[in-house]
C-alpha atoms as a PDB file:
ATOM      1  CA  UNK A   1      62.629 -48.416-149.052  1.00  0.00           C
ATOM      2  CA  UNK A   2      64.676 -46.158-147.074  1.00  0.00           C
ATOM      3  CA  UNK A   3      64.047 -42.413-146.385  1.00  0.00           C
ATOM      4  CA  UNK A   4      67.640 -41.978-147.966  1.00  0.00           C
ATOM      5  CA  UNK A   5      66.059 -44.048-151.379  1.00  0.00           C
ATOM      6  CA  UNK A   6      62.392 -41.914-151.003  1.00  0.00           C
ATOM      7  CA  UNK A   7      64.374 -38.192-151.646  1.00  0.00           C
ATOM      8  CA  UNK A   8      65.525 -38.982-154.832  1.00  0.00           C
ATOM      9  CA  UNK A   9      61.850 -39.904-156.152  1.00  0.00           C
ATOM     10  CA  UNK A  10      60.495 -37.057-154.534  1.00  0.00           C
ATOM     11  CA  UNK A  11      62.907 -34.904-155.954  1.00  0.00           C
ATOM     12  CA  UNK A  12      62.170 -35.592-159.382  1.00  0.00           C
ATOM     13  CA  UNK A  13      58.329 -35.930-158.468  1.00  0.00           C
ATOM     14  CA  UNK A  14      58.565 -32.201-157.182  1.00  0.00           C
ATOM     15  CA  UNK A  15      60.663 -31.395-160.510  1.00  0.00           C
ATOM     16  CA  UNK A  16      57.995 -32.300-162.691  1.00  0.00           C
ATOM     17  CA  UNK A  17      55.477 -30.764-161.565  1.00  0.00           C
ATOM     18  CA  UNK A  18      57.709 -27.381-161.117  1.00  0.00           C
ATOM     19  CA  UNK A  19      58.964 -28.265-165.094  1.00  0.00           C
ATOM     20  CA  UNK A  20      55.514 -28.574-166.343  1.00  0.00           C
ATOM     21  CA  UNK A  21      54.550 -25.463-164.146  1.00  0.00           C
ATOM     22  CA  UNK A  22      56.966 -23.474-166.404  1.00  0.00           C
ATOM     23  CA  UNK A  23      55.922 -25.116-169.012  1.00  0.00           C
ATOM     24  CA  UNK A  24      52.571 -24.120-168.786  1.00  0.00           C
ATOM     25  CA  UNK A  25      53.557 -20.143-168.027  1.00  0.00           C
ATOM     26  CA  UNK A  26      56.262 -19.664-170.554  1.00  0.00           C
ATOM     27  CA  UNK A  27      54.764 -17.862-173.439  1.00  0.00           C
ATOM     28  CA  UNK A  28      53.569 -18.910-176.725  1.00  0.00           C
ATOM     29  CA  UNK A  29      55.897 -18.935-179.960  1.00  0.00           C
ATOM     30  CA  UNK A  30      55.623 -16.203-182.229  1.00  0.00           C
ATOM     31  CA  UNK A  31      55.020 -18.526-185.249  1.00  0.00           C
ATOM     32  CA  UNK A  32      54.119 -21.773-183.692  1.00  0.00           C
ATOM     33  CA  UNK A  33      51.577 -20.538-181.073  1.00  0.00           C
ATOM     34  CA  UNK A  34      50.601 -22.823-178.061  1.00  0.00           C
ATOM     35  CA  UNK A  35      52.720 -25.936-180.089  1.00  0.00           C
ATOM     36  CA  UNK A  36      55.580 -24.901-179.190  1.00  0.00           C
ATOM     37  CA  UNK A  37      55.315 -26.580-175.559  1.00  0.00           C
ATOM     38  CA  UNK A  38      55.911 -29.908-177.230  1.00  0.00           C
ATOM     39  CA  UNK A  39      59.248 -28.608-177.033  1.00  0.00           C
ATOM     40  CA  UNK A  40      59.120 -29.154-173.116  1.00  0.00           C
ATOM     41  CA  UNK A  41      59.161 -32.527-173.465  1.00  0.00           C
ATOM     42  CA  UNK A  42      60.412 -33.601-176.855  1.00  0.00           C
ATOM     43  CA  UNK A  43      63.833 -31.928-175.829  1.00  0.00           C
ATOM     44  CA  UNK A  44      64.434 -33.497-172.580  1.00  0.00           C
ATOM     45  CA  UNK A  45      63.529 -36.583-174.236  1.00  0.00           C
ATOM     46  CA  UNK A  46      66.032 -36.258-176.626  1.00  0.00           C
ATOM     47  CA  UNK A  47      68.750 -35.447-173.743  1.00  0.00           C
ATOM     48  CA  UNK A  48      68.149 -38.501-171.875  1.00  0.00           C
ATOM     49  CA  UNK A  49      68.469 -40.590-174.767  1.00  0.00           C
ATOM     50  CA  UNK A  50      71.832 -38.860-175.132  1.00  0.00           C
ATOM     51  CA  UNK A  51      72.640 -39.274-171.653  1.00  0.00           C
ATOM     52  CA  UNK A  52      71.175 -42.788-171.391  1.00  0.00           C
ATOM     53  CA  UNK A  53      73.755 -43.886-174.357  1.00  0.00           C
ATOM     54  CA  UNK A  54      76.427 -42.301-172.607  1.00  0.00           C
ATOM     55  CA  UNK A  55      75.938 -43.887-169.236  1.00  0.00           C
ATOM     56  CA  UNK A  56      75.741 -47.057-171.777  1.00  0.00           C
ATOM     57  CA  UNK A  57      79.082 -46.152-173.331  1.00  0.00           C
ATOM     58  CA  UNK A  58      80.890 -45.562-170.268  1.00  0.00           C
ATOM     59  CA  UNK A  59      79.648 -48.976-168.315  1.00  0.00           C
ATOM     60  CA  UNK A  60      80.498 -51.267-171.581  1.00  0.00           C
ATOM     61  CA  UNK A  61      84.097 -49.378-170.929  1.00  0.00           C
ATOM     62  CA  UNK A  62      84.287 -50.097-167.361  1.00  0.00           C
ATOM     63  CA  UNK A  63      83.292 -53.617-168.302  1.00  0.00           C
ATOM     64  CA  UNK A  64      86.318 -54.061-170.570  1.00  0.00           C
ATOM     65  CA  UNK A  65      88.493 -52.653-168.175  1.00  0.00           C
ATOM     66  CA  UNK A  66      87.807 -54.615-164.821  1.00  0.00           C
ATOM     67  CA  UNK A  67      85.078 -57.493-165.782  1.00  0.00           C
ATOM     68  CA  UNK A  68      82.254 -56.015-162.914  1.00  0.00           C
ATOM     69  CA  UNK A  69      79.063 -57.366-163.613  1.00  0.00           C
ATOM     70  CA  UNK A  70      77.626 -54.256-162.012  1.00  0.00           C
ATOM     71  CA  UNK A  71      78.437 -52.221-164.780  1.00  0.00           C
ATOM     72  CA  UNK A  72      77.305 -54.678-167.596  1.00  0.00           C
ATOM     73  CA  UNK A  73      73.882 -54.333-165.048  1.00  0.00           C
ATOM     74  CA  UNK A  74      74.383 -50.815-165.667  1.00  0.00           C
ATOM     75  CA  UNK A  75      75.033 -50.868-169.666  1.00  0.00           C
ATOM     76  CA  UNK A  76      71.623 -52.424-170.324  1.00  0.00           C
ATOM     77  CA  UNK A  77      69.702 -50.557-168.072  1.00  0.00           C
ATOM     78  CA  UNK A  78      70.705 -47.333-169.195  1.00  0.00           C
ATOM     79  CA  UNK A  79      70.001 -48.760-173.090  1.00  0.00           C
ATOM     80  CA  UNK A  80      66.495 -49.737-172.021  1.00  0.00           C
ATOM     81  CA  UNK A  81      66.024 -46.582-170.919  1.00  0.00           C
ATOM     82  CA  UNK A  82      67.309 -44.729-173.917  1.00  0.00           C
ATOM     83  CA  UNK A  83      65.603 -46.791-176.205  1.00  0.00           C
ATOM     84  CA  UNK A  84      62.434 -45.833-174.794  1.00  0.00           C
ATOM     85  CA  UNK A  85      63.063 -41.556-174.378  1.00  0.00           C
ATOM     86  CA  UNK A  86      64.209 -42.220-178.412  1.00  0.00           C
ATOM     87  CA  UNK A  87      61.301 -43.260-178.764  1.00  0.00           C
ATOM     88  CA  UNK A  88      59.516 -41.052-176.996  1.00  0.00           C
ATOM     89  CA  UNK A  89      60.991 -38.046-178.759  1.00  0.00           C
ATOM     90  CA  UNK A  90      60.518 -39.681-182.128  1.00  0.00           C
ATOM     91  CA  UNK A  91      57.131 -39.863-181.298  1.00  0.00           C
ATOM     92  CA  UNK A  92      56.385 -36.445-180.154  1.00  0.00           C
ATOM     93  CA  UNK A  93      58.407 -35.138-183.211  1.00  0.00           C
ATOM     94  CA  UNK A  94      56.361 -36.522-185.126  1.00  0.00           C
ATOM     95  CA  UNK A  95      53.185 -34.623-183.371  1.00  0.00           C
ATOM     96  CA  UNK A  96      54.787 -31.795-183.926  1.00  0.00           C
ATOM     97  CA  UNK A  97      56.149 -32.022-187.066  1.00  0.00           C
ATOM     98  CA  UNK A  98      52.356 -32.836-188.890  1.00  0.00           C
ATOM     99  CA  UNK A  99      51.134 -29.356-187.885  1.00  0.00           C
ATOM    100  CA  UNK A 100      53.848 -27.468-188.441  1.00  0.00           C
ATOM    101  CA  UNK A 101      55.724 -28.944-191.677  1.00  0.00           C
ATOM    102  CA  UNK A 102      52.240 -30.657-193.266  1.00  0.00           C
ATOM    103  CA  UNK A 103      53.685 -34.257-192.214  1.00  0.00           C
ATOM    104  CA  UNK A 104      54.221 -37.017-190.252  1.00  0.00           C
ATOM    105  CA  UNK A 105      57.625 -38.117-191.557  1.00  0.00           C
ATOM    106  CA  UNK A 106      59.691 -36.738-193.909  1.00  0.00           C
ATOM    107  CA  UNK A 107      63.750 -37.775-194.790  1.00  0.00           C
ATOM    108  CA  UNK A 108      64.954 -34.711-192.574  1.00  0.00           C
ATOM    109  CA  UNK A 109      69.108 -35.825-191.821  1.00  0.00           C
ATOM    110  CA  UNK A 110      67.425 -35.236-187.725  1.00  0.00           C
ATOM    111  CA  UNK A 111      64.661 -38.051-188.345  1.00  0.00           C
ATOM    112  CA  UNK A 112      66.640 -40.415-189.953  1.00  0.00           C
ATOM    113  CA  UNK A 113      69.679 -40.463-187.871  1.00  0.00           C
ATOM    114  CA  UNK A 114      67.860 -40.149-185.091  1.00  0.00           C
ATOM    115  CA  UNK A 115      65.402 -43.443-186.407  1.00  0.00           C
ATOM    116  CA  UNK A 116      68.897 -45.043-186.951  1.00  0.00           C
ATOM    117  CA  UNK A 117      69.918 -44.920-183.668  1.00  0.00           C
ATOM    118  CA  UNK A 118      66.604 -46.095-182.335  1.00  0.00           C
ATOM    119  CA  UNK A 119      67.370 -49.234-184.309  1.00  0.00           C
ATOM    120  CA  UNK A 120      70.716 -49.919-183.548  1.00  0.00           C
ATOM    121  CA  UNK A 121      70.333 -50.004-179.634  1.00  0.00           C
ATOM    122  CA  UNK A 122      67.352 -51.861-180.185  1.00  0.00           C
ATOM    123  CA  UNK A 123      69.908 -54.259-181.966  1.00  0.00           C
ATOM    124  CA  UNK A 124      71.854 -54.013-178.733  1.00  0.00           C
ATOM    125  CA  UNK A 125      68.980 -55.261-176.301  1.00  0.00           C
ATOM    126  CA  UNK A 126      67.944 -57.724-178.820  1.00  0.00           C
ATOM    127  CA  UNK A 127      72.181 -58.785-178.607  1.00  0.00           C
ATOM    128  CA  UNK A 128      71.442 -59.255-175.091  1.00  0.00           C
ATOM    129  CA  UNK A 129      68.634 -61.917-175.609  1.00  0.00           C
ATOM    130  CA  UNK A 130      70.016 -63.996-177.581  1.00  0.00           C
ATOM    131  CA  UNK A 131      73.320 -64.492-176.127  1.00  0.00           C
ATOM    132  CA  UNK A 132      72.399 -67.113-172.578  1.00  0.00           C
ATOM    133  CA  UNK A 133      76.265 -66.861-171.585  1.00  0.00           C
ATOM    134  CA  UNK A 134      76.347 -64.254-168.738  1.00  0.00           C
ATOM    135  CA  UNK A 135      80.190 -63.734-169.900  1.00  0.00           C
ATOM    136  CA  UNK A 136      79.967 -63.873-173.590  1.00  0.00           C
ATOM    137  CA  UNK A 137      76.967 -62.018-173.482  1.00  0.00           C
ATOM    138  CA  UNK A 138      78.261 -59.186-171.429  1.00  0.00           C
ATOM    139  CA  UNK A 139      81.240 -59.104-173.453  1.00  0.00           C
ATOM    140  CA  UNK A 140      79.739 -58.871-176.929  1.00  0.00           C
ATOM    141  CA  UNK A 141      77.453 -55.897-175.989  1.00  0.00           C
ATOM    142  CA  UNK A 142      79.897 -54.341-174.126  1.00  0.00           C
ATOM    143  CA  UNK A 143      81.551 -53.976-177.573  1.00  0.00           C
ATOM    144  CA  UNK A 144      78.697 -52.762-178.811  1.00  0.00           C
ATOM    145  CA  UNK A 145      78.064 -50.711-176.308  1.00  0.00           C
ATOM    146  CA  UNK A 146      80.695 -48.222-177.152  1.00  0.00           C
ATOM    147  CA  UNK A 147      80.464 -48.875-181.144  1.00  0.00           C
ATOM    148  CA  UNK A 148      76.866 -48.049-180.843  1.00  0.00           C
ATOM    149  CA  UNK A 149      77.819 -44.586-179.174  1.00  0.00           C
ATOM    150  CA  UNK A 150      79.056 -43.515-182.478  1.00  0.00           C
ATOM    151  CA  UNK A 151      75.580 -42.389-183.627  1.00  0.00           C
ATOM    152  CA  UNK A 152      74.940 -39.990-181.286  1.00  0.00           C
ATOM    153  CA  UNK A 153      77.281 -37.133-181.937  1.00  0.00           C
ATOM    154  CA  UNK A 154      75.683 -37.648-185.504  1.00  0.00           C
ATOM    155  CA  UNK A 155      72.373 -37.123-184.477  1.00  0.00           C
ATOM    156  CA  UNK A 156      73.422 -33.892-182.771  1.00  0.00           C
ATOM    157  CA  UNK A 157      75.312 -32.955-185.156  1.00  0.00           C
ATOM    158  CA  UNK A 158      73.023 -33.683-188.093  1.00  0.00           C
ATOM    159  CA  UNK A 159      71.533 -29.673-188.327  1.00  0.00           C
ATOM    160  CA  UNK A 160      75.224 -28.435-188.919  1.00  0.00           C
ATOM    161  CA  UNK A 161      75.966 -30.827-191.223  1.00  0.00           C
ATOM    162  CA  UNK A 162      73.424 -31.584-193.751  1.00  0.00           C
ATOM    163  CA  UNK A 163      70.588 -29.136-194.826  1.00  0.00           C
ATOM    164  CA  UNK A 164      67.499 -30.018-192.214  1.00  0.00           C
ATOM    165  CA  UNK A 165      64.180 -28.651-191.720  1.00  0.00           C
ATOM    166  CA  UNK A 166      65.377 -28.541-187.658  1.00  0.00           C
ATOM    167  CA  UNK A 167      66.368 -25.163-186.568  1.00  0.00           C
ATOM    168  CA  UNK A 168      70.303 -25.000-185.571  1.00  0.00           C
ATOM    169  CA  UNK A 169      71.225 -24.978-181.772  1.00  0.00           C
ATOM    170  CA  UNK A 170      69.581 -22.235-179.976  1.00  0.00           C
ATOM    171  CA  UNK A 171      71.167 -23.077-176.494  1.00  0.00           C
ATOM    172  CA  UNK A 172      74.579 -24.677-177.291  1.00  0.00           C
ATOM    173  CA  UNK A 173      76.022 -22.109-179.401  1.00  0.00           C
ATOM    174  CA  UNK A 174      78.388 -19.143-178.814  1.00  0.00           C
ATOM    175  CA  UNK A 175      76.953 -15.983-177.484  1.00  0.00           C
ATOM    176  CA  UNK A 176      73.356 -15.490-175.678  1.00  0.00           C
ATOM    177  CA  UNK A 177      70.837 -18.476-176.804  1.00  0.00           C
ATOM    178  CA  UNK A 178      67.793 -17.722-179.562  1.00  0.00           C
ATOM    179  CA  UNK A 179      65.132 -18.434-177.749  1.00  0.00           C
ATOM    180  CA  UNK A 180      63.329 -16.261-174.965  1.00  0.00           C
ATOM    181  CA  UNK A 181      64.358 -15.989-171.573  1.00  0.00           C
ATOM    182  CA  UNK A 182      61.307 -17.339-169.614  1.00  0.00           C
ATOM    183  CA  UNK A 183      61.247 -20.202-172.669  1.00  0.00           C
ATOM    184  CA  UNK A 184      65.070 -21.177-171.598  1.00  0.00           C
ATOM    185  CA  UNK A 185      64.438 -21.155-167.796  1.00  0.00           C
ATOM    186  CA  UNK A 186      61.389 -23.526-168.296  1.00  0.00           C
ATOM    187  CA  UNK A 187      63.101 -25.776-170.657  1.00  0.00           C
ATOM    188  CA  UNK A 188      65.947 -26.071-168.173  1.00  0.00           C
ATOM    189  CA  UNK A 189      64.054 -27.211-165.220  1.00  0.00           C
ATOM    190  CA  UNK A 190      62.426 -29.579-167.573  1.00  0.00           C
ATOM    191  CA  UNK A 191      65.763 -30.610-168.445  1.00  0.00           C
ATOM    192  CA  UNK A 192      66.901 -31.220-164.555  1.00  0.00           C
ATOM    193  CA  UNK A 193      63.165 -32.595-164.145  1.00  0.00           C
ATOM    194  CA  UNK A 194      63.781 -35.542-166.928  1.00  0.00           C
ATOM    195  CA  UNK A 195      67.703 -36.302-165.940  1.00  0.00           C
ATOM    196  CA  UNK A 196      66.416 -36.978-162.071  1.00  0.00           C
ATOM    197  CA  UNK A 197      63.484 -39.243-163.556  1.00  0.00           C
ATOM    198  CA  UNK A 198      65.829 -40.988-165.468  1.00  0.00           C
ATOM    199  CA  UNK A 199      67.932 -41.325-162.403  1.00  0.00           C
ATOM    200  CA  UNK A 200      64.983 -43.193-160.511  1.00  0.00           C
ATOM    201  CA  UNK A 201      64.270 -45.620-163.530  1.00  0.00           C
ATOM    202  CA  UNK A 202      68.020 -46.408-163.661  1.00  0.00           C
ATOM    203  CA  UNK A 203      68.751 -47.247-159.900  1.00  0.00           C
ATOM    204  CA  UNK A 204      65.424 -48.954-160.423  1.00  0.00           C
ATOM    205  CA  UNK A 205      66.115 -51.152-163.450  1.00  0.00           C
ATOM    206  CA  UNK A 206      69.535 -52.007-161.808  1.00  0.00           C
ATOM    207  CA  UNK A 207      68.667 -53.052-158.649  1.00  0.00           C
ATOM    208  CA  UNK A 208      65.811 -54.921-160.351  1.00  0.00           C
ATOM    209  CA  UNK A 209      68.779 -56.833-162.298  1.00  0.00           C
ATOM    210  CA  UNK A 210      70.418 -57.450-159.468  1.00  0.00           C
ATOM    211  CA  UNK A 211      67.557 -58.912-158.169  1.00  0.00           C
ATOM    212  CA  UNK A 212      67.166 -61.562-161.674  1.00  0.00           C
ATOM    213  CA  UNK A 213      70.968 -62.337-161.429  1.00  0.00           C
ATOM    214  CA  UNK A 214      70.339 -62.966-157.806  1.00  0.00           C
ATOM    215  CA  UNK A 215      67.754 -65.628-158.333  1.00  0.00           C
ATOM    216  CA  UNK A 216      69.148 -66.758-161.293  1.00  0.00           C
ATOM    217  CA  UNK A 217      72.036 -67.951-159.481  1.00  0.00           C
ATOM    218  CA  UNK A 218      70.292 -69.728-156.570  1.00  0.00           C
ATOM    219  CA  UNK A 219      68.289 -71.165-159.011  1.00  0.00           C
ATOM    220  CA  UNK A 220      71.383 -72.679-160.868  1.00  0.00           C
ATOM    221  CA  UNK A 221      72.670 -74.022-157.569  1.00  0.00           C
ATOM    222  CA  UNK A 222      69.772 -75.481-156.504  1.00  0.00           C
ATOM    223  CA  UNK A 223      69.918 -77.335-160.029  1.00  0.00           C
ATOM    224  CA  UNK A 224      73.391 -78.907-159.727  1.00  0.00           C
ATOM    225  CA  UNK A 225      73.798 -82.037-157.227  1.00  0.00           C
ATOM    226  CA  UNK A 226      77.250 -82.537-155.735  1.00  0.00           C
ATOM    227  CA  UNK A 227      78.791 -86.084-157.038  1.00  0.00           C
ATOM    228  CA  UNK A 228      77.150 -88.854-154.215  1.00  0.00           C
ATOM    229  CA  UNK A 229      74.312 -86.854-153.264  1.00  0.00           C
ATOM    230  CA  UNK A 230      72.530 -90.063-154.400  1.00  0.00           C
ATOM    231  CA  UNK A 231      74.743 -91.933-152.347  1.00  0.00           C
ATOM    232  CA  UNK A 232      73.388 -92.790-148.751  1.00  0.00           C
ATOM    233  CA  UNK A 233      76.135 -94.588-146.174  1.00  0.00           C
ATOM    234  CA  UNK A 234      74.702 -97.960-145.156  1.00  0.00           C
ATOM    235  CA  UNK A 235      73.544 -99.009-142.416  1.00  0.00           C
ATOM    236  CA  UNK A 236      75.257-101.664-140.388  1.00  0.00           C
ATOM    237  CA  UNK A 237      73.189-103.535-138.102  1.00  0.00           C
ATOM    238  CA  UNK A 238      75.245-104.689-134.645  1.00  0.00           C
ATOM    239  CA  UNK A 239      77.151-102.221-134.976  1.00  0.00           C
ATOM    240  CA  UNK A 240      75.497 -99.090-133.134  1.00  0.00           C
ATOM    241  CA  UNK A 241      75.643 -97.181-136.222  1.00  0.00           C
END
């Protein structure tokens, strides 16, 4: 690894620890109490499943457009990723929602939307399995890729419009945001904290398929003999040959 390929892990490394920092001095919620700093990571866990499906959108495009297998490296890695921070937010949701609305699940418009989602890009990486044609394979999901994308503004936009035990948007909204000061300051650096981890696990994962399609190729070639490789010239005797 290269100093230039060390700053971006220690960046986020350093971001963490100054997110949960924040975290850990904001102040309580009024009606929630100490819960509330779920909220530190269930959001940003939410955001980089949004951003993950974006980056996952925007490869399958670039795909369609110029055929780089880069960017199909790019698609799936970024899906991985938001597969598991859709996940993770489901699951801390969850945690949160059993002490504060009596449950672990209920049929909020968030939940399910938001399960829906999980589902359908786990659809996508299951797409990728099954297809062995690097072409046909990158090609199908790229498809999917940006037909998939359609569930996330619905998931966003699921507290406007359908009736939700969520609160509306507190921070993308007109006017000042709902929420405390020192709350919004360390939810933002949380925010910046989980968008540069993501970053490392994405050049990561990439360069890790790289790697796969790398070996995957010399593996191939090593596998295919050129016609008369069987074929040895004879020998002639007398002849100095």
């Amino acid at each position: 690894m290269t100093p230039s390929d060390a700053r971006l892990p220690i960046l986020a490394g350093v971001a963490v620890i100054a997110g949960q920092a924040a975290a850990l001095f904001a102040p309580p919620d009024q009606v929630q109490g100490e819960l509330v700093r779920l909220m530190y990571v269930h959001v940003p866990a939410a955001w980089v499943a949004y951003l993950s499906f974006a980056i996952t959108l925007g490869a399958s495009g670039s795909w369609l457009w110029r055929r780089g297998p880069g960017a199909d490296r790019v698609a799936a890695a970024s899906a991985e990723l938001g597969v598991f921070f859709t996940g993770l937010a489901i699951t801390l949701g969850s945690i949160w929602g059993k002490p504060t609305w009596g449950v672990w699940w209920t049929w909020d418009p968030r939940l399910v939307t938001t399960a829906l989602m999980f589902f359908v890009y786990l659809g996508y990486l299951a797409l990728r399995r099954a297809i062995v044609d690097p072409v046909a394979r990158a090609r199908r999901c790229a498809v999917f890729g940006v037909a998939a994308f359609a569930q996330v503004p619905v998931v966003h936009m699921s507290v406007l419009w359908w009736r939700t035990l969520h609160q509306p948007p507190t921070i993308l909204r007109p006017g000042d945001p709902t929420i405390d000061h020192a709350m919004l300051a360390a939810l933002l650096i949380n925010l910046v904290a989980f968008t540069l981890v993501f970053a490392v696990l994405l050049r990561a994962r990439v360069r890790l398929a790289a790697a796969e399609d790398a070996l995957e190729a010399a593996a191939d070639a090593r596998g295919r003999e050129l016609a008369g490789d069987a074929v040895s010239a004879p020998k002639l005797a007398g002849f100095g040959v």
